[in-house]
Protein backbone atom coordinates (compact mmCIF):
# COMPACT_ATOMS: atom_id res chain seq x y z
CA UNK A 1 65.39 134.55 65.89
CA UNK A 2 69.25 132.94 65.43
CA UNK A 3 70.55 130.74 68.04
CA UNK A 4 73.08 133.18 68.75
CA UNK A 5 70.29 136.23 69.99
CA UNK A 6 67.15 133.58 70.70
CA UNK A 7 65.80 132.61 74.32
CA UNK A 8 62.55 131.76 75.58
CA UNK A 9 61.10 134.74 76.69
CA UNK A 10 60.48 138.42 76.28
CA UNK A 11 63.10 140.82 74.90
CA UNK A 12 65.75 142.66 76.82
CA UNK A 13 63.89 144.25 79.32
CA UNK A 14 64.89 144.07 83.15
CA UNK A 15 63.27 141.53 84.50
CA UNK A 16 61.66 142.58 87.73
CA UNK A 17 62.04 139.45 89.78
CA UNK A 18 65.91 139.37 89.47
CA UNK A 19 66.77 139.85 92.88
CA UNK A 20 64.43 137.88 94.64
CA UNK A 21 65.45 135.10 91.78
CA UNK A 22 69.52 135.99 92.39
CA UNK A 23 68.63 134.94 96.17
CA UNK A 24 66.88 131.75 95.40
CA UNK A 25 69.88 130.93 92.97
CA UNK A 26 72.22 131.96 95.23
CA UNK A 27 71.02 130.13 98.55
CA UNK A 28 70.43 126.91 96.52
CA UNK A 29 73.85 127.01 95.26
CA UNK A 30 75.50 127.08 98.61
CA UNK A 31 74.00 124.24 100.03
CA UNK A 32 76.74 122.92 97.42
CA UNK A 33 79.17 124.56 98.57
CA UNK A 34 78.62 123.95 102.40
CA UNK A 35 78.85 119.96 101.55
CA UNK A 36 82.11 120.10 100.55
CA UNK A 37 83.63 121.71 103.66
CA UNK A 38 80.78 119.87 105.81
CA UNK A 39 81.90 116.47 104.82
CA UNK A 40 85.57 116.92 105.16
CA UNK A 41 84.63 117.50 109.38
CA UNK A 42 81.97 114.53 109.14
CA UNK A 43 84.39 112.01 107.53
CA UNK A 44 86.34 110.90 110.70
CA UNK A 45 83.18 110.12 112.50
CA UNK A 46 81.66 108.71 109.56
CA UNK A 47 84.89 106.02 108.73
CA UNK A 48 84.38 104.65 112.70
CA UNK A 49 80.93 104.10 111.85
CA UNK A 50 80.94 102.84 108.78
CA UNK A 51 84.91 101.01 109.58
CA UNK A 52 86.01 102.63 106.02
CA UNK A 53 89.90 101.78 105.54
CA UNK A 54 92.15 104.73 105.46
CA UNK A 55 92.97 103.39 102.18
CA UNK A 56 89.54 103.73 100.84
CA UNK A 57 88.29 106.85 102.96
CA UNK A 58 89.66 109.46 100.46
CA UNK A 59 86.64 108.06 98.13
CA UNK A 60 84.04 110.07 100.12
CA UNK A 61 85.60 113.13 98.62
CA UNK A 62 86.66 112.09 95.37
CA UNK A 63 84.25 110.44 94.14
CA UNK A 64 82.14 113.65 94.14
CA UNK A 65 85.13 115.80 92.87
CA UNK A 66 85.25 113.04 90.51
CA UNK A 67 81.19 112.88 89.14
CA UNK A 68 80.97 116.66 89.51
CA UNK A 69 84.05 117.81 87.73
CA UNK A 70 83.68 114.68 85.18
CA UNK A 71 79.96 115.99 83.82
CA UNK A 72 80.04 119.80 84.12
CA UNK A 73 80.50 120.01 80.87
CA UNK A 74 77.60 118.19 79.80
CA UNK A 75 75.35 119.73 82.08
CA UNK A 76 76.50 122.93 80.46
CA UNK A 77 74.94 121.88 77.13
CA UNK A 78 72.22 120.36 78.80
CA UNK A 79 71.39 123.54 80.66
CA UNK A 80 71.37 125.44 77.79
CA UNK A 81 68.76 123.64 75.56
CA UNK A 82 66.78 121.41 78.07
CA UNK A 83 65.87 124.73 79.98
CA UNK A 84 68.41 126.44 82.31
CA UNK A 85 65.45 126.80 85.39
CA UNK A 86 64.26 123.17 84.51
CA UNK A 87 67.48 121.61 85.04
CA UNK A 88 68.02 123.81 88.08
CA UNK A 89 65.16 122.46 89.87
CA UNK A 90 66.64 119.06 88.66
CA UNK A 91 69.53 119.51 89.88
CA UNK A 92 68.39 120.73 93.28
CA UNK A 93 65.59 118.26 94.08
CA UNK A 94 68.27 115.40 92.34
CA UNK A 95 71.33 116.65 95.14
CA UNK A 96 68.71 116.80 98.04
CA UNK A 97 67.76 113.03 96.95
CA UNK A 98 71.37 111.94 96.39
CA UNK A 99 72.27 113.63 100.09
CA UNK A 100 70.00 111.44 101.62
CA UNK A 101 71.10 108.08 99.89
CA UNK A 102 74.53 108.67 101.31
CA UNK A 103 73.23 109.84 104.79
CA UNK A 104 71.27 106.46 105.13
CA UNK A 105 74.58 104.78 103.86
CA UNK A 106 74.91 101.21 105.51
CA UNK A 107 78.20 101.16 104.25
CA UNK A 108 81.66 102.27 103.12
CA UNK A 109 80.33 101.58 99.09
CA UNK A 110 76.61 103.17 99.80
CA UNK A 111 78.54 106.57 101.25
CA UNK A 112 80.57 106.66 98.14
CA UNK A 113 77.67 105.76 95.19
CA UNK A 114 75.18 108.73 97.21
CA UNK A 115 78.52 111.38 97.10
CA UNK A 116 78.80 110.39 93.21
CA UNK A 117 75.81 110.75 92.92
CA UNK A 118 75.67 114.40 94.66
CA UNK A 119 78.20 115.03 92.08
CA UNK A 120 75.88 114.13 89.48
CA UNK A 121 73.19 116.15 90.24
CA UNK A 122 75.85 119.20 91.19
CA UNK A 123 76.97 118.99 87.56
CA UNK A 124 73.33 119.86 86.55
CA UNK A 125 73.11 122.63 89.55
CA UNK A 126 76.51 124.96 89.19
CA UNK A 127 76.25 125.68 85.56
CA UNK A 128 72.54 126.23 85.54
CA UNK A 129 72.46 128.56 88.28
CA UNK A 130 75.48 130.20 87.22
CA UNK A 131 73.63 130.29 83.72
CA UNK A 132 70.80 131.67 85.06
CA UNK A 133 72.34 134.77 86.69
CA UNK A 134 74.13 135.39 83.35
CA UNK A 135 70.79 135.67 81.45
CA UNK A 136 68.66 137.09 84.32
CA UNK A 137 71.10 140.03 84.53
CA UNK A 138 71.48 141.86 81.22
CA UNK A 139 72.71 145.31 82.29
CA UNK A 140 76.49 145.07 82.97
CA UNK A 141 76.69 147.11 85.99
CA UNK A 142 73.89 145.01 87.31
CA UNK A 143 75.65 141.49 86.49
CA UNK A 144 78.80 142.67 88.18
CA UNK A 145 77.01 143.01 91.28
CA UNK A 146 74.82 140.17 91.41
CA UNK A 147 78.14 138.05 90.86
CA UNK A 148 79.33 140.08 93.83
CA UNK A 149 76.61 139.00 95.81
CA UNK A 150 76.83 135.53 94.35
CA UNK A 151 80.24 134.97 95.36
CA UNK A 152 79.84 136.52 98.68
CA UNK A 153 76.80 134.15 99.50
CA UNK A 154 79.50 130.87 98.39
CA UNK A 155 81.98 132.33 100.70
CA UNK A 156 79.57 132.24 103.48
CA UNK A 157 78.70 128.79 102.51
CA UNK A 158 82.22 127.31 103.20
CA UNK A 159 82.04 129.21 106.76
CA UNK A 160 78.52 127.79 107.71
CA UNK A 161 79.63 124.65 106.52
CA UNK A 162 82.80 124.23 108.24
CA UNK A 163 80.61 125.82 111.57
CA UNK A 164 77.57 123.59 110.88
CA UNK A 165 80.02 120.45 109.96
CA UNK A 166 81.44 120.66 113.88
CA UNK A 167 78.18 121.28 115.49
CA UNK A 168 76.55 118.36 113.73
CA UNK A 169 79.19 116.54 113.85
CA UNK A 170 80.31 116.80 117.89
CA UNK A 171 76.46 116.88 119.34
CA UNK A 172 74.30 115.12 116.46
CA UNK A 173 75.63 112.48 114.09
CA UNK A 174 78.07 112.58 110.95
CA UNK A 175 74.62 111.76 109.19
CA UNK A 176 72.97 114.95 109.64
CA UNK A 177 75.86 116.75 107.67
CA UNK A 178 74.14 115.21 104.92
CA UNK A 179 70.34 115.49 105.89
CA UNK A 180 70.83 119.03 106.21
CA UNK A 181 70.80 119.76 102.11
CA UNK A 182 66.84 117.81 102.14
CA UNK A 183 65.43 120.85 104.11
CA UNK A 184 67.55 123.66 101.78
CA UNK A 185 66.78 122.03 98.76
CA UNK A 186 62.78 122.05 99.20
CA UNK A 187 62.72 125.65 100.53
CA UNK A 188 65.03 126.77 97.52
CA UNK A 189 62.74 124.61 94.98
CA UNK A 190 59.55 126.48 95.85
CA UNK A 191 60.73 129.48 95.94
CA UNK A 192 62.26 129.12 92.65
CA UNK A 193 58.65 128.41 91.11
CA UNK A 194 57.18 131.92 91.23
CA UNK A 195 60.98 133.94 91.11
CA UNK A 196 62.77 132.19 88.69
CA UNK A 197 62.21 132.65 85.09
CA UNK A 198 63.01 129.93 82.26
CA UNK A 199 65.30 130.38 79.41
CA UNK A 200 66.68 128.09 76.73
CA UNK A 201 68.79 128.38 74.53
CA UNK A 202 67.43 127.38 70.44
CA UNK A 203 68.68 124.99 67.92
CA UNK A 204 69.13 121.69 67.93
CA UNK A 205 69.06 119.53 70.71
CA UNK A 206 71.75 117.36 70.07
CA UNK A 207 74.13 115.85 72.88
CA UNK A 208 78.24 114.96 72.20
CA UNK A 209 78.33 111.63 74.11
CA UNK A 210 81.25 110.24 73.01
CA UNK A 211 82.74 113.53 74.53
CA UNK A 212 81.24 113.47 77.17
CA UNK A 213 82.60 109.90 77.75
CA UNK A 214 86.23 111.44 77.10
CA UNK A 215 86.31 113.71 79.15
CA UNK A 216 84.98 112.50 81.93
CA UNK A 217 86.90 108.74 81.93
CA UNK A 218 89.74 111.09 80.92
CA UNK A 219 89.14 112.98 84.47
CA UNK A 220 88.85 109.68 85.96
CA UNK A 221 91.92 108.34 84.78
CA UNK A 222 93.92 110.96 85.77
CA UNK A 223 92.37 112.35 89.10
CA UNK A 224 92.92 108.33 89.96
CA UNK A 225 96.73 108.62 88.65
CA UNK A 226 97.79 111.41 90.52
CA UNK A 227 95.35 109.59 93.94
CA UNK A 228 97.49 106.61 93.29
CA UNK A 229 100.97 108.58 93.40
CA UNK A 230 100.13 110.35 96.63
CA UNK A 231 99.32 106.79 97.86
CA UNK A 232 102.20 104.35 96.25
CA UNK A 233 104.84 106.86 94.95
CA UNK A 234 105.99 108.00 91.36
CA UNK A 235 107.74 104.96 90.84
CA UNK A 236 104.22 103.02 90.83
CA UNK A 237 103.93 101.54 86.94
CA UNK A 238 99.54 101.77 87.83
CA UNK A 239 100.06 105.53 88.60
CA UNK A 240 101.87 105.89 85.03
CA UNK A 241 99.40 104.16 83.07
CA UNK A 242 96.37 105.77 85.30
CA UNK A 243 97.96 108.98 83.79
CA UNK A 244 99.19 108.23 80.23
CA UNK A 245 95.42 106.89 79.64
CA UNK A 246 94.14 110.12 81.35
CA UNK A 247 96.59 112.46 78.98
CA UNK A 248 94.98 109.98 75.95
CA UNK A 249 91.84 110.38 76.41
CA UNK A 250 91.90 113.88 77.30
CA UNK A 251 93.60 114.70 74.04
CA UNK A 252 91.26 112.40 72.42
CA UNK A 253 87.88 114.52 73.60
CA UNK A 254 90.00 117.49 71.87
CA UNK A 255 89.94 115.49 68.84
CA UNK A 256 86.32 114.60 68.71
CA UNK A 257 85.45 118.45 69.78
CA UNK A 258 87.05 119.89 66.79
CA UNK A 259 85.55 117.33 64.33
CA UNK A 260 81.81 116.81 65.58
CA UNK A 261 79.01 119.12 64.52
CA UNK A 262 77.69 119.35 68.06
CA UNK A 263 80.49 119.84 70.70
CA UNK A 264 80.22 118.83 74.44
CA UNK A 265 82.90 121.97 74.35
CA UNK A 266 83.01 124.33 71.61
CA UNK A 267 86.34 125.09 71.43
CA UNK A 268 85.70 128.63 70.69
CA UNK A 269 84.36 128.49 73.84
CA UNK A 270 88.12 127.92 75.45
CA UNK A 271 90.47 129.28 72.29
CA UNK A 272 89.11 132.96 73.13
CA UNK A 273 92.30 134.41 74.51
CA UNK A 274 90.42 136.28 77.84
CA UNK A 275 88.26 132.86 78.31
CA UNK A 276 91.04 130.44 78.11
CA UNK A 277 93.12 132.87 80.34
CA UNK A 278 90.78 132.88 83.00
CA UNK A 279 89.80 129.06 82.76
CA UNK A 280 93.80 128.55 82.68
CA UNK A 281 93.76 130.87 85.88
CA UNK A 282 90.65 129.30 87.68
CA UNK A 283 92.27 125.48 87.10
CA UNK A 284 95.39 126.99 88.76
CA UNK A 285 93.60 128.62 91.51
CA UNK A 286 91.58 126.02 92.87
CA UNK A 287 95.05 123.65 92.42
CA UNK A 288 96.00 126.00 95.12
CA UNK A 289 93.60 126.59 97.40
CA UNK A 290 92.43 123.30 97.79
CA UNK A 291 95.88 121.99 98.53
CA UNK A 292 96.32 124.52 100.98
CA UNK A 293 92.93 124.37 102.92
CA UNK A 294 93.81 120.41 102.99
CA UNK A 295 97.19 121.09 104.85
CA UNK A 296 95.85 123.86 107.09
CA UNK A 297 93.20 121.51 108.22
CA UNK A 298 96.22 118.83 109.28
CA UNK A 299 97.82 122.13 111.15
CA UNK A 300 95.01 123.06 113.12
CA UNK A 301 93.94 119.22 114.15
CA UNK A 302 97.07 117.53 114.15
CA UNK A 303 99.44 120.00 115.58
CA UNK A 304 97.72 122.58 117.49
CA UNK A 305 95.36 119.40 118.65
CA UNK A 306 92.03 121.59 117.82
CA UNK A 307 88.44 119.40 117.81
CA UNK A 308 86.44 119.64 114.76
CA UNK A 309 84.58 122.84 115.53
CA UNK A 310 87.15 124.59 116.66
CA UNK A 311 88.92 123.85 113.75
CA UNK A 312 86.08 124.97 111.70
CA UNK A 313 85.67 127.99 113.84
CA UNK A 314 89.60 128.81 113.22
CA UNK A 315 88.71 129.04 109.39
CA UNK A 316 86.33 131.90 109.56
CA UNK A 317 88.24 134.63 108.85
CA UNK A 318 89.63 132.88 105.30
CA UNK A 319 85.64 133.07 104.90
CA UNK A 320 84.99 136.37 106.11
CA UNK A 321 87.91 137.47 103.73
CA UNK A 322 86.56 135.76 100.48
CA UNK A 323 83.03 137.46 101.58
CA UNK A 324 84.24 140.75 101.92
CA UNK A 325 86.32 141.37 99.00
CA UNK A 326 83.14 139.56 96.62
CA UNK A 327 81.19 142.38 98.39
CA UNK A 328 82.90 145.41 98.01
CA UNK A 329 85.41 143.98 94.78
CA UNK A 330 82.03 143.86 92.67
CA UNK A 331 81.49 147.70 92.25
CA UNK A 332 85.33 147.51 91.19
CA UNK A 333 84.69 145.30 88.16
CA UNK A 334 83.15 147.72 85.96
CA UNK A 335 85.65 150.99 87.17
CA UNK A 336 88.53 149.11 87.39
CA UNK A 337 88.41 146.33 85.02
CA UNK A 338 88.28 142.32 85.86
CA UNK A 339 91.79 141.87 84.57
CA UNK A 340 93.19 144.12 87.14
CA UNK A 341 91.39 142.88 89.71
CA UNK A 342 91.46 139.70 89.20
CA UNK A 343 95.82 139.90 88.85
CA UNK A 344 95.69 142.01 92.05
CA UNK A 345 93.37 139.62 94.36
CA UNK A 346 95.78 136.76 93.16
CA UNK A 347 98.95 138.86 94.28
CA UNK A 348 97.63 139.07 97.65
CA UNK A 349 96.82 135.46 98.07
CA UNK A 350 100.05 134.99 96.81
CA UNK A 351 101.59 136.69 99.81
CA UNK A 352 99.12 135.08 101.93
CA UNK A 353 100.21 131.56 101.10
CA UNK A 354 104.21 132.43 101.42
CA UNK A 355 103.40 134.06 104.70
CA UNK A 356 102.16 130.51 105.94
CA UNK A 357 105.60 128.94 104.91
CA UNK A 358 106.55 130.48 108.78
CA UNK A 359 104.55 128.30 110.89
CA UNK A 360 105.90 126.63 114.08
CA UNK A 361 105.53 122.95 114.81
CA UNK A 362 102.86 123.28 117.99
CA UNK A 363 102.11 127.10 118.24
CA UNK A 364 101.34 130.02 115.97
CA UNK A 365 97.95 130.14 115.27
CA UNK A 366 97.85 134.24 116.01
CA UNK A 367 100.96 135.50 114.33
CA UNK A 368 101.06 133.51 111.28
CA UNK A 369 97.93 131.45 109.88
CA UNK A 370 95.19 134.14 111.45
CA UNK A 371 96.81 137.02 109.12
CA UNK A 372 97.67 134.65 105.91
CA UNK A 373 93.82 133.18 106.11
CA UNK A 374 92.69 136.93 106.21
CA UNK A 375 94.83 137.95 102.88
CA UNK A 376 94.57 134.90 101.19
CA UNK A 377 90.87 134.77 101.89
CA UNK A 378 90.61 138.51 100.72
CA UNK A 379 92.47 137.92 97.36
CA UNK A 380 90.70 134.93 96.12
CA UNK A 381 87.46 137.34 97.09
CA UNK A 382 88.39 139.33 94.73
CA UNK A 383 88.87 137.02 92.11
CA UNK A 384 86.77 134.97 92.16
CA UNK A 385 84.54 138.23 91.79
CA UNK A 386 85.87 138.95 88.71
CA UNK A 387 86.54 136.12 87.24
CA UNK A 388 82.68 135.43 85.65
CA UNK A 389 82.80 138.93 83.98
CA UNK A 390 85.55 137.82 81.97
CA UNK A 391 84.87 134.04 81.25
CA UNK A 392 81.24 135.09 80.31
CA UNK A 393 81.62 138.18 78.92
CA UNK A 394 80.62 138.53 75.41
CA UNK A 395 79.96 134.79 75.33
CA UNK A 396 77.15 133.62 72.70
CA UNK A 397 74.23 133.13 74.41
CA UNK A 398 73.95 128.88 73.32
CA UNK A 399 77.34 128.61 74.98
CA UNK A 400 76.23 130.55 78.71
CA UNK A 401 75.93 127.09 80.29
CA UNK A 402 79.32 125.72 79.05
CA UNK A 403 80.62 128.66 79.81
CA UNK A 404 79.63 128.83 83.04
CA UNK A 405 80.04 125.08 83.61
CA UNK A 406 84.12 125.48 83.13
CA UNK A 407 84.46 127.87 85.71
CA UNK A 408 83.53 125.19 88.02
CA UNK A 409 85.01 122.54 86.03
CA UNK A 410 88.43 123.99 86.39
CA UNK A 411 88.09 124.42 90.11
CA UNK A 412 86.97 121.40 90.65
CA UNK A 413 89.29 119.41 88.60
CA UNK A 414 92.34 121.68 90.10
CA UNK A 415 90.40 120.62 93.58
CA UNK A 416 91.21 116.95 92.65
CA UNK A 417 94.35 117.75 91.22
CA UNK A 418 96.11 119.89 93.80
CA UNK A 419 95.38 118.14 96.95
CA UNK A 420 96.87 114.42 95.69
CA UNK A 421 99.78 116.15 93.79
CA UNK A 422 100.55 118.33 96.79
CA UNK A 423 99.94 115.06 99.12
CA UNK A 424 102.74 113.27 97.06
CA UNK A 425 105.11 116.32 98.11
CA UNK A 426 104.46 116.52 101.17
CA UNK A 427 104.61 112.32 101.86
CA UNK A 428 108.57 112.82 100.57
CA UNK A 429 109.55 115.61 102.89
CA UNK A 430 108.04 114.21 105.65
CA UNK A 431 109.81 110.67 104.65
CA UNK A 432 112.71 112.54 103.94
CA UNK A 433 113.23 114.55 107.24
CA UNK A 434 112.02 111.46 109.46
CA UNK A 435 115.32 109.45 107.39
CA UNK A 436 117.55 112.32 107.73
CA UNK A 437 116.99 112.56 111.25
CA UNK A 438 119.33 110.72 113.85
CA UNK A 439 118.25 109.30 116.77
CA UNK A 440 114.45 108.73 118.63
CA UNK A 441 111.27 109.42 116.50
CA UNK A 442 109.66 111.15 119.39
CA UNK A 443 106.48 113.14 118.62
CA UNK A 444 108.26 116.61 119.03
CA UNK A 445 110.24 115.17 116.19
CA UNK A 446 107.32 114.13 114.32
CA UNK A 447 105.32 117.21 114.51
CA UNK A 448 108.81 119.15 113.59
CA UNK A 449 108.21 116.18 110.21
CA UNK A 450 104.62 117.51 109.54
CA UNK A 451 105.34 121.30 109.68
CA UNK A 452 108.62 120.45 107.13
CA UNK A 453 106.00 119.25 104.71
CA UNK A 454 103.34 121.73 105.24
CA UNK A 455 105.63 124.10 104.69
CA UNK A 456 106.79 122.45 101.33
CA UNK A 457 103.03 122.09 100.49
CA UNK A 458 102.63 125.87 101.27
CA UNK A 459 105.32 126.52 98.49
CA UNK A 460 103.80 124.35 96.26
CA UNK A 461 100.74 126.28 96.80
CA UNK A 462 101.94 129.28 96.21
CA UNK A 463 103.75 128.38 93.01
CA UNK A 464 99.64 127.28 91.63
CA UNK A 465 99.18 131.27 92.44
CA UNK A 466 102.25 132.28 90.95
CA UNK A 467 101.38 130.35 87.55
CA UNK A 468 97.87 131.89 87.84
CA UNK A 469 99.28 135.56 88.02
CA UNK A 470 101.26 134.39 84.79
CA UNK A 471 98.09 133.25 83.28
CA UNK A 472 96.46 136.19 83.86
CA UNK A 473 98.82 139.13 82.61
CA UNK A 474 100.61 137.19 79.99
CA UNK A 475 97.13 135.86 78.38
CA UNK A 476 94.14 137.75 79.43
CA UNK A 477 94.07 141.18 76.83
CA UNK A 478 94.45 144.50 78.90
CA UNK A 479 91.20 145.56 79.86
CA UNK A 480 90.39 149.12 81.18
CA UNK A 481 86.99 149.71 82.50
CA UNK A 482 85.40 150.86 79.54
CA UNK A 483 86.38 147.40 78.24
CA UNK A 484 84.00 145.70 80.62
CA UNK A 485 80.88 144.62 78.38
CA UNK A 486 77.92 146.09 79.90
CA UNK A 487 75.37 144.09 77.85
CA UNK A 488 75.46 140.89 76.22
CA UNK A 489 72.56 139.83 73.31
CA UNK A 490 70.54 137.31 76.02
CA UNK A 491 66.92 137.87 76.67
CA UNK A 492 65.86 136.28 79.87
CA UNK A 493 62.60 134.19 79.47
């Protein structure tokens, strides 16, 4: 066998445990997904508790953005040769650990090491699962759907989590948002013994550390920079160098890549016209999204004056629209093509996000953010459905976890990216309309201040989707349903 056709296993042949193994994949995954929009409700109760400055309090999210975006793409490579199930169990036993270091936090510092540290094990968990479905699924028409039902189980994650987040939060403690994942992980980990089979990818096992160093201090730096500007301003000298070192570094992990025998990222991987479209795309996309689900939390709890699970409850149908399209988009992949798809689900968030650009200052909920969650949440369903049939199609079976690992890389590094850079604009309208305005800063006036720079935050929003739908068409090669691979050279083991 070559590396490019060889896995552990036996041949091509369907493997009959797929679906039970797509759920155990699937379920284990969202517990991942339901701690990032579980924390962001827990983090108010948990900076009393803990008396985190409001300076410092942004650290309980970044630092994971930071530690899971930062090593994706070594757990990519890792995935592939260490053993994708092996580092999936890893991964999941690792996070349920890491969840209750931080849960048990006695401080500020503690909160922050056990949410790097969920990061860390994340890193290990996306790619491998994502991996796994990849291999596990060989028939095309079959892939498309288990995606489908992948994507619709991670949409349903951000709902429970939001849900679960309130609940916990309002009539338990802020800790229990993080004891939760314990329980998951352990029921996911034994049912992933007899469902789950093991694959590897062969060769040899050799690891780029100096890349990985690169890239992720590179992340670091300028994740940090663009933190810094949202805090201190663009005219902040620490904010330029945080990003000129970033930009260096970053450039320099390009460098090493193209000269080192054994890549952290192949750049093959990323150079592929379709692949780097849709990575180009993804970055955009969760730039976006994150930004605006960041600014639409202010709305709801700041100006409508909603608690925390009512909030969370609001947010449902930007769920239910994600789940939905990944339901019924992934029969569409294979007649209609991912490109299509993917350039029409973007075109409706698109009008989603502008349609949010009308809110009122202390009313509106109904008219305006109840129908842009619905169509936003609908086209990012739909592409984020068929996005992994065109980032993995075709892809050499030694690169399925790095592969799969930049899909989340890019949306989590456009999660880090998008919220501070949209912060920044948003800080200078509100300054700016608060100077402009003459007379009393009463709070009428002040909320009139917020929804001025939630609506420029919108627009900046929807320019992410706008460059996205650019991405797409202008990059991505036309691809008509007979175009959509509908097997790939991987043997599942």
């Amino acid at each position: 066998m070559t590396a490019s056709t060889a896995t552990t296993g036996q041949g091509s042949a369907l493997d009959p445990r797929r679906w039970p193994a797509l759920t155990v994949i699937s379920v284990a995954t969202l517990m991942v997904v339901l701690d990032a929009s579980v924390i962001n409700i827990a983090l108010p109760k948990a900076q009393a508790d803990l008396d985190i400055s409001d300076t410092d309090r942004q650290w309980a999210v970044t630092a994971y953005a930071l530690a899971f975006g930062g090593l994706l793409l070594l757990g990519g490579r890792v995935v592939d040769f260490v053993g994708r199930k092996r580092v999936f169990m890893t991964g999941l036993l690792g996070f349920a650990l890491a969840s209750m270091v931080a849960g048990v936090a006695p401080n500020g510092a503690t909160l922050f090491a056990g949410r790097a540290l969920q990061g860390v094990f994340a890193a290990l968990l996306a790619p491998a699962a994502l991996s796994l479905i990849a291999v596990t699924f060989t028939d095309g028409r079959e892939r498309a759907r288990a995606f489908g039902v992948y994507g619709a189980l991670q949409g349903a994650g951000g709902a429970v989590g939001l849900i679960a987040g309130g609940v916990l939060t309002e009539y338990t403690s802020w800790r229990w948002c993080l004891f939760v994942n314990a329980p998951i992980a352990l029921a996911a980990a034994l049912a992933a013994i007899p469902t789950v089979r093991e694959s590897r990818a062969e060769g040899e096992r050799r690891y780029d550390i100096p890349g990985a160093v690169l890239v992720t201090t590179g992340l670091v730096a300028l994740v940090w920079g663009f933190t810094r500007a949202a805090e201190e301003g663009w005219s902040s000298a620490p904010t330029w160098l945080l990003l000129a070192a970033g930009l260096v570094l970053l450039v320099s992990f390009v460098a090493v890549e193209h000269r080192t025998s054994h890549p952290l990222l192949p750049l093959r991987v990323v150079l592929d016209r379709d692949r780097g479209g849709a990575f180009l795309a993804s970055l955009l996309i969760g730039a976006g999204m994150f930004g605006l689900m960041l600014f639409l939390t202010y709305y709801l709890q700041v100006n409508l004056g909603y608690r925390p699970l009512r909030a969370g409850l609001a947010f449902l149908p930007f769920s239910a629209g994600i789940v939905a399209a990944a339901t019924f988009g992934a029969p569409l992949v294979p007649r209609i093509g991912p490109k299509r798809l993917m350039a029409s689900g973007i075109a409706v968030a698109l009008f989603g996000t502008l349609w949010l650009v009308t809110v009122k200052a202390t009313g509106g909920y109904l008219p305006v953010v109840l129908p842009a969650m619905i169509l936003t949440g609908l086209g990012l369903g739909v592409f984020f459905v068929a996005l992994p049939n065109t980032a993995l199609a075709g892809i050499n079976p030694s690169d399925t976890g790095v592969a799969s690992a930049m899909i989340s890389t890019t949306q989590q590094i456009g999660g880090a990216i998008g919220p501070a850079l949209l912060n920044t604009l948003y800080v200078s309208a509100l300054t700016g309309f608060l100077t402009d305005h003459t007379g009393p800063v009463t709070r009428a006036v002040r909320l009139d201040g917020y929804v001025h720079g939630y609506r420029v935050a919108f627009v900046a929003s929807a320019v992410a989707f706008a460059l996205a739908l650019a991405a797409i068409i202008l990059l991505i090669k036309k691809q008509s349903p007979g175009d959509v691979p509908t097997d790939t050279p991987v043997h599942a083991g």
